[in-house]
Protein backbone atom coordinates (compact mmCIF):
# COMPACT_ATOMS: atom_id res chain seq x y z
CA UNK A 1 -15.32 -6.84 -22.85
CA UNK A 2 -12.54 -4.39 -23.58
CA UNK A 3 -12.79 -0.91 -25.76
CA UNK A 4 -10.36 1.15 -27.68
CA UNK A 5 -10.66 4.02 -25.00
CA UNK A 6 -10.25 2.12 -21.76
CA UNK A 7 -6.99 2.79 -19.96
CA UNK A 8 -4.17 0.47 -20.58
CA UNK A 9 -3.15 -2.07 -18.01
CA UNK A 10 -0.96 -0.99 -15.88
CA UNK A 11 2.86 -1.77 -16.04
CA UNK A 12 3.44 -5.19 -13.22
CA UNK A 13 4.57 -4.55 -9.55
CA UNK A 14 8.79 -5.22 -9.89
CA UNK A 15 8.93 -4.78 -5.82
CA UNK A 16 9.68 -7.87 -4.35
CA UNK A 17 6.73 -9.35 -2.15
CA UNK A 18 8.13 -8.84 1.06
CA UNK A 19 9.14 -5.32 0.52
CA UNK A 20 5.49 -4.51 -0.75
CA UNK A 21 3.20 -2.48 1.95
CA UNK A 22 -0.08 -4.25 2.45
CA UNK A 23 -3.19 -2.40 1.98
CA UNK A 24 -5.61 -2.46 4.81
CA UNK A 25 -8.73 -3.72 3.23
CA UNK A 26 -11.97 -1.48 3.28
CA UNK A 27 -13.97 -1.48 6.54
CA UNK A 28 -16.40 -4.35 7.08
CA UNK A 29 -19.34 -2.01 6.94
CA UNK A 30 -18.50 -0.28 4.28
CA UNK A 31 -18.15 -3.44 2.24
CA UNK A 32 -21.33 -4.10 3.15
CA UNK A 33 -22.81 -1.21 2.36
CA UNK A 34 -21.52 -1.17 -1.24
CA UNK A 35 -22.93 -5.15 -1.63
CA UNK A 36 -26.05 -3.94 -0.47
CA UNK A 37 -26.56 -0.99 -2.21
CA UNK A 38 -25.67 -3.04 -5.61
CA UNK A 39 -28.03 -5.95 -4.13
CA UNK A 40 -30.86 -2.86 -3.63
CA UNK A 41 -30.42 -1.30 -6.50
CA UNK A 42 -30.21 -4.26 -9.28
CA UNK A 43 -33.60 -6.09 -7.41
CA UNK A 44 -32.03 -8.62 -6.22
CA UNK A 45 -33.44 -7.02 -2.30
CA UNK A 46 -37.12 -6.13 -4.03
CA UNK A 47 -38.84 -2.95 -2.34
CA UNK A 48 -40.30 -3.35 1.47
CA UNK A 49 -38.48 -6.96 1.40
CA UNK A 50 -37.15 -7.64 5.38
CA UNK A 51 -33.38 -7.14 5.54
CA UNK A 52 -32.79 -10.29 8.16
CA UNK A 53 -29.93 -9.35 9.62
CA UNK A 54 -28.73 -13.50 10.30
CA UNK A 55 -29.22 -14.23 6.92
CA UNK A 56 -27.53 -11.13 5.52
CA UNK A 57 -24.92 -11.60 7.91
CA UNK A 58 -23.88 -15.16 5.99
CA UNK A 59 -24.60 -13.75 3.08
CA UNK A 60 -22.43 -11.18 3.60
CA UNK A 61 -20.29 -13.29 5.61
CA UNK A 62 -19.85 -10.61 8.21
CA UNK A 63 -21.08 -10.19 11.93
CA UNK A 64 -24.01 -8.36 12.69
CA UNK A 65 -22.19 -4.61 14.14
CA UNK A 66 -20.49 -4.03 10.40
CA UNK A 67 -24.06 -5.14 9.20
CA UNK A 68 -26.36 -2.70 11.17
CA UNK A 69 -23.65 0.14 10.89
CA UNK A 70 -24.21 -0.78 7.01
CA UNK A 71 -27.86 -0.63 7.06
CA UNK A 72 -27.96 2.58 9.10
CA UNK A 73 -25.63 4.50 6.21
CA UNK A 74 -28.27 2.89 3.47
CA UNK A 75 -30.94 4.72 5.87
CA UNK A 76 -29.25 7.55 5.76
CA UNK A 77 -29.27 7.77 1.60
CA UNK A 78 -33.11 6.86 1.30
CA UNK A 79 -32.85 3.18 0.27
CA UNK A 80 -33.34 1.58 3.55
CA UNK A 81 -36.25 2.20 6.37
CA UNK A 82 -34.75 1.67 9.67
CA UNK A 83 -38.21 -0.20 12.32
CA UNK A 84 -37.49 -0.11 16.27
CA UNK A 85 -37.51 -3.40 17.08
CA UNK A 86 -38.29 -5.10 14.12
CA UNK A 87 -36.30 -6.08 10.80
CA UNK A 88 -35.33 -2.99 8.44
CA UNK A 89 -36.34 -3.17 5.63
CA UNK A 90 -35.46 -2.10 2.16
CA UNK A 91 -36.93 1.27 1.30
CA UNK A 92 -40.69 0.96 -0.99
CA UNK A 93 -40.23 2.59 -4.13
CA UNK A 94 -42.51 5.91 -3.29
CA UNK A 95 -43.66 7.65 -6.26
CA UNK A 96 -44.62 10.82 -5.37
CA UNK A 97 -41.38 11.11 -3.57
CA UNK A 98 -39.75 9.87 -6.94
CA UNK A 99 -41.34 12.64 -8.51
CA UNK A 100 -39.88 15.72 -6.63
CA UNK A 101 -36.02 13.92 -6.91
CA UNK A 102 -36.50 13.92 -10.64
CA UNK A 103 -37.47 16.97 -10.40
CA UNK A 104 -34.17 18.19 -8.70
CA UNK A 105 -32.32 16.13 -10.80
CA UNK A 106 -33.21 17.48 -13.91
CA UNK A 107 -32.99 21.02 -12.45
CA UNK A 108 -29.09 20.37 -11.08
CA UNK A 109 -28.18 18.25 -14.57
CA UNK A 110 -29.56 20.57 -16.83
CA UNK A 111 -28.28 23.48 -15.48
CA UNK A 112 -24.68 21.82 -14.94
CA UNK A 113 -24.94 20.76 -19.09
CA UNK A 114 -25.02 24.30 -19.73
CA UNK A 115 -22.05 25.08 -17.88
CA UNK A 116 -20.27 21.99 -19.07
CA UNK A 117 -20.75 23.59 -22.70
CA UNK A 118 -18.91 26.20 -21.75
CA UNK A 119 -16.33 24.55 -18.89
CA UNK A 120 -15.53 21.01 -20.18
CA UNK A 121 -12.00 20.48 -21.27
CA UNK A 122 -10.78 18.93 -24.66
CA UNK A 123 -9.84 16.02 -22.31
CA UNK A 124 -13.50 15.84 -20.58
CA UNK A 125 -14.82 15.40 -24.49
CA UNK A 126 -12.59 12.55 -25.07
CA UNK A 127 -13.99 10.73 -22.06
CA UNK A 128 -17.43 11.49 -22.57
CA UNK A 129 -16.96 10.82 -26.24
CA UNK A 130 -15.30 7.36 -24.95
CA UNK A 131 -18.29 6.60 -22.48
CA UNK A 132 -21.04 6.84 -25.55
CA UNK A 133 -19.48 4.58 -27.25
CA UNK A 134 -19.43 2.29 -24.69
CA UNK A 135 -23.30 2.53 -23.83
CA UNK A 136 -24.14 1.77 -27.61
CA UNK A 137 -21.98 -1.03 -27.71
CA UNK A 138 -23.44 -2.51 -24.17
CA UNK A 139 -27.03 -1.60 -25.18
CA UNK A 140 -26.45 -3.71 -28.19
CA UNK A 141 -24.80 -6.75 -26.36
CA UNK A 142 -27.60 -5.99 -23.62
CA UNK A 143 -25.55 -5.93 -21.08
CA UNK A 144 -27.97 -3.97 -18.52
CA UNK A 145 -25.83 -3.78 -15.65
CA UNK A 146 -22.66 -3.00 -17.14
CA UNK A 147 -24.38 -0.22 -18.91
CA UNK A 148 -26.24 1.48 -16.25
CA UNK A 149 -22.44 1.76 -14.59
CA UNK A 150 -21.18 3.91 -17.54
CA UNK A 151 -24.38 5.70 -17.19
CA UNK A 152 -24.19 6.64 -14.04
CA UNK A 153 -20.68 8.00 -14.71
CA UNK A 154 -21.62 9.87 -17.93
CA UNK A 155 -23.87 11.97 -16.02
CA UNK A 156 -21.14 12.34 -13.32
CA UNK A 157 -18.74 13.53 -15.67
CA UNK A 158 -21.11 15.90 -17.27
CA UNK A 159 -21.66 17.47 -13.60
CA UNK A 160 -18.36 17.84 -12.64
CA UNK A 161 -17.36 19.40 -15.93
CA UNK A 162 -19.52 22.11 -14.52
CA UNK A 163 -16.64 22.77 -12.45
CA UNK A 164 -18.67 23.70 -9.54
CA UNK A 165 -18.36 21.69 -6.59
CA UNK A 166 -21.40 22.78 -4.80
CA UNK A 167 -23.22 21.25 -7.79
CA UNK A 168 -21.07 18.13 -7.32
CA UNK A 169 -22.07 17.62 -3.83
CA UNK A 170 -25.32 18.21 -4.41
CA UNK A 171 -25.86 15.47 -7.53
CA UNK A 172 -23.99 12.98 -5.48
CA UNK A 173 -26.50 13.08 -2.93
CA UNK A 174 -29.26 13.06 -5.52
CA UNK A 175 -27.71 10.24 -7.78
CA UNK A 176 -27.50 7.57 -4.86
CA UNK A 177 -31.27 7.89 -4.13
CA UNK A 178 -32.19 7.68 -7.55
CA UNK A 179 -29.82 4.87 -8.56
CA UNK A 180 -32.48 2.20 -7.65
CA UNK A 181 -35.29 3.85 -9.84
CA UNK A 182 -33.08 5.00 -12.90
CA UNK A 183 -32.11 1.36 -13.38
CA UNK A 184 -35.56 0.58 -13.14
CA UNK A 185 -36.90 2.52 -15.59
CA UNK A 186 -34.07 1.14 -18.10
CA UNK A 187 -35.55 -2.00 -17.69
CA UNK A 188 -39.56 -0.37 -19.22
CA UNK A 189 -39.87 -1.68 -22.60
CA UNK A 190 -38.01 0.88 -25.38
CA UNK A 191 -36.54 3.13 -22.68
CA UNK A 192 -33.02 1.46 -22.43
CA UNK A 193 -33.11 2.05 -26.61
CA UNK A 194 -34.24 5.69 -26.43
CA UNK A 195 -31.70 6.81 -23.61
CA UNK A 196 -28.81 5.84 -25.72
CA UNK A 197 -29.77 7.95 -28.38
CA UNK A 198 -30.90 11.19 -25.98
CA UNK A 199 -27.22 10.36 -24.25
CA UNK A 200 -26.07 10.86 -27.95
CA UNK A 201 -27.89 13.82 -28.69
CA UNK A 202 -26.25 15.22 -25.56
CA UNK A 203 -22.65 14.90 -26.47
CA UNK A 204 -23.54 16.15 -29.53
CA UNK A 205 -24.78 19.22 -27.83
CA UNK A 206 -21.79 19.62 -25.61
CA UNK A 207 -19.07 18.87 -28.61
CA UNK A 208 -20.77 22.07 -30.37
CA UNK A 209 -19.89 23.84 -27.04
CA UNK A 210 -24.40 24.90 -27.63
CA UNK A 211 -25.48 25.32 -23.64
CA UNK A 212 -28.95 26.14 -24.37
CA UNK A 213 -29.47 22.95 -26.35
CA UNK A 214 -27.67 20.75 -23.69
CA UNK A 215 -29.29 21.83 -21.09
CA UNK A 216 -33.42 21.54 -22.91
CA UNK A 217 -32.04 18.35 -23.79
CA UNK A 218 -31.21 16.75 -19.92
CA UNK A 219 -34.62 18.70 -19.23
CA UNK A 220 -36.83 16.28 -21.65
CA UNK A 221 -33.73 13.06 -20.74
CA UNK A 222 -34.30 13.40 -17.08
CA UNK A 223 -38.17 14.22 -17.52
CA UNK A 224 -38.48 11.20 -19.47
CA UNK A 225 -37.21 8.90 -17.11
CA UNK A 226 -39.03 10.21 -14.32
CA UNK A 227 -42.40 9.68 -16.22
CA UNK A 228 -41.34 6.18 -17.39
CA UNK A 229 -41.25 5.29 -13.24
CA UNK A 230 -43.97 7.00 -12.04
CA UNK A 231 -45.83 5.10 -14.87
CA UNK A 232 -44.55 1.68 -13.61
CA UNK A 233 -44.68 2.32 -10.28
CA UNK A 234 -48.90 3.06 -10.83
CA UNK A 235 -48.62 -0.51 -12.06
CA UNK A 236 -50.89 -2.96 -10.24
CA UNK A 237 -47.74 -5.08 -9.99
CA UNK A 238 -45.04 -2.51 -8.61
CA UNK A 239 -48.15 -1.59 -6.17
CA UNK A 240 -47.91 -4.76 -4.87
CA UNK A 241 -44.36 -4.87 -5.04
CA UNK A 242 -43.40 -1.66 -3.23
């Protein structure tokens, strides 16, 4: 699927082949670590499920050093629980430590919306404006995945219009951990629906340059997400799951 706002293609290599400088490719590990992290956060590796490092290696089809260098770096950003002498395994979802992310999430997020009001560019506009539209018209094809991508960069954008790099840093961190719930909680029946239109009300905020309204507004947007997964993970089923 293509959109109005998405960058044209770029203009086709003239330099002959053999003049061309290869790229290196991306290490093997870190490779691996983006598969995984998609694998872990889309459900396709469910909570607590044993990360068998010969079977991921053939998956993967890697050896097993790029592989445990991977699963140590997914350790490191919450979504993997590292077992001496035993298989890792992919991080349960935890709700109470759910709860106190959200939290910090909607503290950083809100707080960067109101400086966004203020900071954001004409050009940061356009490419927010851009983004909505994309959203609606994936949350009307349903295409989940491809939507939860432009999500995750619309509230991206929003904190780097802050123009605060400590802020930055800080959301990054907060944003990987979370990935694996937020998608989760798009999947709850009527919440996909309602965060288009919240996302809407947002921009709408932000266009009016109105801080105080864009930042009560990622208060109740990040709030609500939060309670929609600490509601299904009290679910008989995600107990059993995670």
């Amino acid at each position: 699927m293509t959109f109005e706002n998405d960058p044209p293609d770029a203009a086709p290599d003239t330099v002959p082949a053999r003049r061309r400088r290869a790229v290196p490719p991306p290490p093997l590990a870190d490779m691996a670590v983006d598969r995984l992290r998609d694998m872990i956060i889309y459900g396709e590796l469910a909570p607590s499920a044993r990360l068998i490092e010969p079977e991921l290696s053939d998956k993967l089809g890697i050896s097993r050093t790029p592989l445990r260098e991977a699963l140590k770096l997914l350790a490191a950003d919450g979504l993997v629980m590292l077992r001496p002498n035993r298989n890792a395994i992919v991080a349960p979802l935890d709700a109470a430590e759910l709860t106190h992310l959200f939290e910090a999430e909607g503290c950083i997020e809100s707080f960067a919306a109101r400086l966004a009001a203020e900071r954001m560019t004409a050009a940061d506009l356009r490419r927010l404006r851009g983004f909505q539209e994309k959203i609606e018209a994936l949350q009307g094809a349903g295409a989940l995945e491809e939507y939860f991508a432009i999500n995750q960069k619309i509230h991206r954008l929003i904190v780097s219009s802050a123009k605060n790099p400590a802020l930055v840093e800080a959301h990054d961190r907060l944003l990987g951990r979370l990935a694996r719930a937020r998608y989760f909680a798009l999947g709850a029946q009527g919440r996909w629906k309602e965060s288009v239109l919240e996302h809407r009300e947002i921009l709408a905020a932000l266009e009016a340059r109105d801080g105080a309204t864009a930042e009560h507004l990622f208060v109740h947007h990040v709030g609500r997400t939060g309670e929609v997964v600490a509601a299904a993970c009290a679910s008989p089923r995600a107990r059993r799951a995670g």
